[in-house]
C-alpha atoms as a PDB file:
ATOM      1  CA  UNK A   1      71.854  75.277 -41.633  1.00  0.00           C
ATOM      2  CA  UNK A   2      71.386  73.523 -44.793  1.00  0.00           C
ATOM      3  CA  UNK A   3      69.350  70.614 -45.734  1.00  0.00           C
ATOM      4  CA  UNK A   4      72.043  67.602 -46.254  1.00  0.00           C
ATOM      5  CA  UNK A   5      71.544  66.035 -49.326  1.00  0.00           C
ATOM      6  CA  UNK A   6      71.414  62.451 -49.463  1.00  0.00           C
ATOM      7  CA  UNK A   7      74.645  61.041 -51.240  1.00  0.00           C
ATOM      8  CA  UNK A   8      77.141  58.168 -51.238  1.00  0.00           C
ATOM      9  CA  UNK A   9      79.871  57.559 -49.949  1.00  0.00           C
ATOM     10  CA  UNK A  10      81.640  57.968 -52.959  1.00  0.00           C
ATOM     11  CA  UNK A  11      80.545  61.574 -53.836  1.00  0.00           C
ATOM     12  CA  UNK A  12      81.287  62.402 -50.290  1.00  0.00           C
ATOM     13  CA  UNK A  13      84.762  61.957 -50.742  1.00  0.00           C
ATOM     14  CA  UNK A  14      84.656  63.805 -54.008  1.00  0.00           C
ATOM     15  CA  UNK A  15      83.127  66.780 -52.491  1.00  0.00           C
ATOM     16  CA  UNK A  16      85.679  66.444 -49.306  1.00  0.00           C
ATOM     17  CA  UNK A  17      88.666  66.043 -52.225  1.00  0.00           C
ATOM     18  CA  UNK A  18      87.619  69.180 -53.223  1.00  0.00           C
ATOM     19  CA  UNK A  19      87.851  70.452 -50.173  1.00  0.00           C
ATOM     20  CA  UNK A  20      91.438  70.157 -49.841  1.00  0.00           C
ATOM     21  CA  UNK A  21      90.772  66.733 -48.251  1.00  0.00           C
ATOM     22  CA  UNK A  22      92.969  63.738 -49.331  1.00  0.00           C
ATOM     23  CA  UNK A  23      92.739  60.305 -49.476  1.00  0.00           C
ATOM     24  CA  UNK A  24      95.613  58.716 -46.903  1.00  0.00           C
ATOM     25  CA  UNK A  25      93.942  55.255 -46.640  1.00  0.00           C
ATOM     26  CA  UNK A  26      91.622  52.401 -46.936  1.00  0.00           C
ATOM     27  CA  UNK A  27      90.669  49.442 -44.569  1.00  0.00           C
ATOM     28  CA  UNK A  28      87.502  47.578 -46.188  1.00  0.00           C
ATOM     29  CA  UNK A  29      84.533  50.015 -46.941  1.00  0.00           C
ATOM     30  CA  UNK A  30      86.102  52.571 -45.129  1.00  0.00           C
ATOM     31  CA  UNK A  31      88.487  55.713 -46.896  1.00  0.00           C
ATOM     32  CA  UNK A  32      90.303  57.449 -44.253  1.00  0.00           C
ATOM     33  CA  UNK A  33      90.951  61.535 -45.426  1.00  0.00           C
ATOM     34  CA  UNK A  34      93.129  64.476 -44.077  1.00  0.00           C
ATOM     35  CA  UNK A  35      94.012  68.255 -44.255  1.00  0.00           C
ATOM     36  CA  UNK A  36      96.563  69.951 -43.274  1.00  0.00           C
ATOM     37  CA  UNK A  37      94.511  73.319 -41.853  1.00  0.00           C
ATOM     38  CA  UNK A  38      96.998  75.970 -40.198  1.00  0.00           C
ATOM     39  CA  UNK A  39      97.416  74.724 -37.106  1.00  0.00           C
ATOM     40  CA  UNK A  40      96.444  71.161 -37.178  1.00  0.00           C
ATOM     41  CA  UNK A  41      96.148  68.361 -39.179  1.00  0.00           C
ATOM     42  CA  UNK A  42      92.061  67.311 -39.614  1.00  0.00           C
ATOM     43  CA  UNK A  43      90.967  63.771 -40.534  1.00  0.00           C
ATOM     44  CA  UNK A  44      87.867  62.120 -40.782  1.00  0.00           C
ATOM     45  CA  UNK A  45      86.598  58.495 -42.179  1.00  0.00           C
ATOM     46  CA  UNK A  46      84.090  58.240 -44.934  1.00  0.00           C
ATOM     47  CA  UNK A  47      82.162  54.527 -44.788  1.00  0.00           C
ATOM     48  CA  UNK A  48      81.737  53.528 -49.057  1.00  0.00           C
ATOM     49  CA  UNK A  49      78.320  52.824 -48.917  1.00  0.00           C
ATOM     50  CA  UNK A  50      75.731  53.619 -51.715  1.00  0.00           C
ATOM     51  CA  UNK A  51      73.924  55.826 -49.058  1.00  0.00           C
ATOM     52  CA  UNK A  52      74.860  57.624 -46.391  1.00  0.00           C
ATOM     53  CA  UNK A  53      72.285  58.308 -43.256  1.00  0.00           C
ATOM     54  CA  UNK A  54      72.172  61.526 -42.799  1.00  0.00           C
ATOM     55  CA  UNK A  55      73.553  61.674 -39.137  1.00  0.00           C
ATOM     56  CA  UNK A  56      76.416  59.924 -40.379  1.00  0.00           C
ATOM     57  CA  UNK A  57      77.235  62.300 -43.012  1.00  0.00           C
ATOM     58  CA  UNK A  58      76.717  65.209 -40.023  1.00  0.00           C
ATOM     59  CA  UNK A  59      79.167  63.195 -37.901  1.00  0.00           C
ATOM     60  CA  UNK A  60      81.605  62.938 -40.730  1.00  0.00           C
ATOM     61  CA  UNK A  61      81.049  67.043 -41.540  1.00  0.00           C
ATOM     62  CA  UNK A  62      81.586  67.726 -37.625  1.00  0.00           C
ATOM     63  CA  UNK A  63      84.897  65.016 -37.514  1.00  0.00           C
ATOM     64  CA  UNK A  64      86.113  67.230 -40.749  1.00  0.00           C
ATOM     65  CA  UNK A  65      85.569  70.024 -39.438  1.00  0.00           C
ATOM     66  CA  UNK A  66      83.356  71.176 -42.753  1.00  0.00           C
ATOM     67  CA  UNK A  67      80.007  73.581 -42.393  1.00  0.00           C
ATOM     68  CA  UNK A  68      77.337  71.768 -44.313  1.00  0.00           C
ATOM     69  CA  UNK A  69      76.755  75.242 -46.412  1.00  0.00           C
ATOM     70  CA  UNK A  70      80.710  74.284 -47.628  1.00  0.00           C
ATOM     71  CA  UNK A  71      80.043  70.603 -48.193  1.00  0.00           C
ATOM     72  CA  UNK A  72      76.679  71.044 -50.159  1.00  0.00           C
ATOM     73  CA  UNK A  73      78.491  74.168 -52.577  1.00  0.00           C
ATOM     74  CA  UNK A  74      80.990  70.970 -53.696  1.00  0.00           C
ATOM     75  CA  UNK A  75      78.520  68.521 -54.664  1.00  0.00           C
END
């Protein structure tokens, strides 16, 4: 597995957008996403801050259901 950069929340989203991820929401500092995958429907929340811990970024890669290898190739 990949080192995780560290990023905001910001290019998070970006990378996720690319992703196929879209933006359905937002409730203060907080961006709700989703994809439709074949089966399912997968959402996750990004928090807006200027930077991300890195075990919150993790949680938000596992919630997406995104491999870190996928999430860093987008940055």
């Amino acid at each position: 597995m990949p080192r995780l950069p560290r990023v905001s929340g910001a290019e998070a989203i970006r990378a996720l957008e690319r992703l196929g991820f879209i933006q359905i929401r937002q409730r203060g500092s907080h961006v709700v996403l989703k994809r439709d995958a074949l089966d399912r429907v997968v959402g996750c929340v990004v928090p807006l801050h200027a930077e991300l811990a890195i075990g919150t970024l993790r949680g938000i890669l596992k919630q997406a259901g995104v491999r870190a290898e996928e999430f860093v190739a987008q940055l």
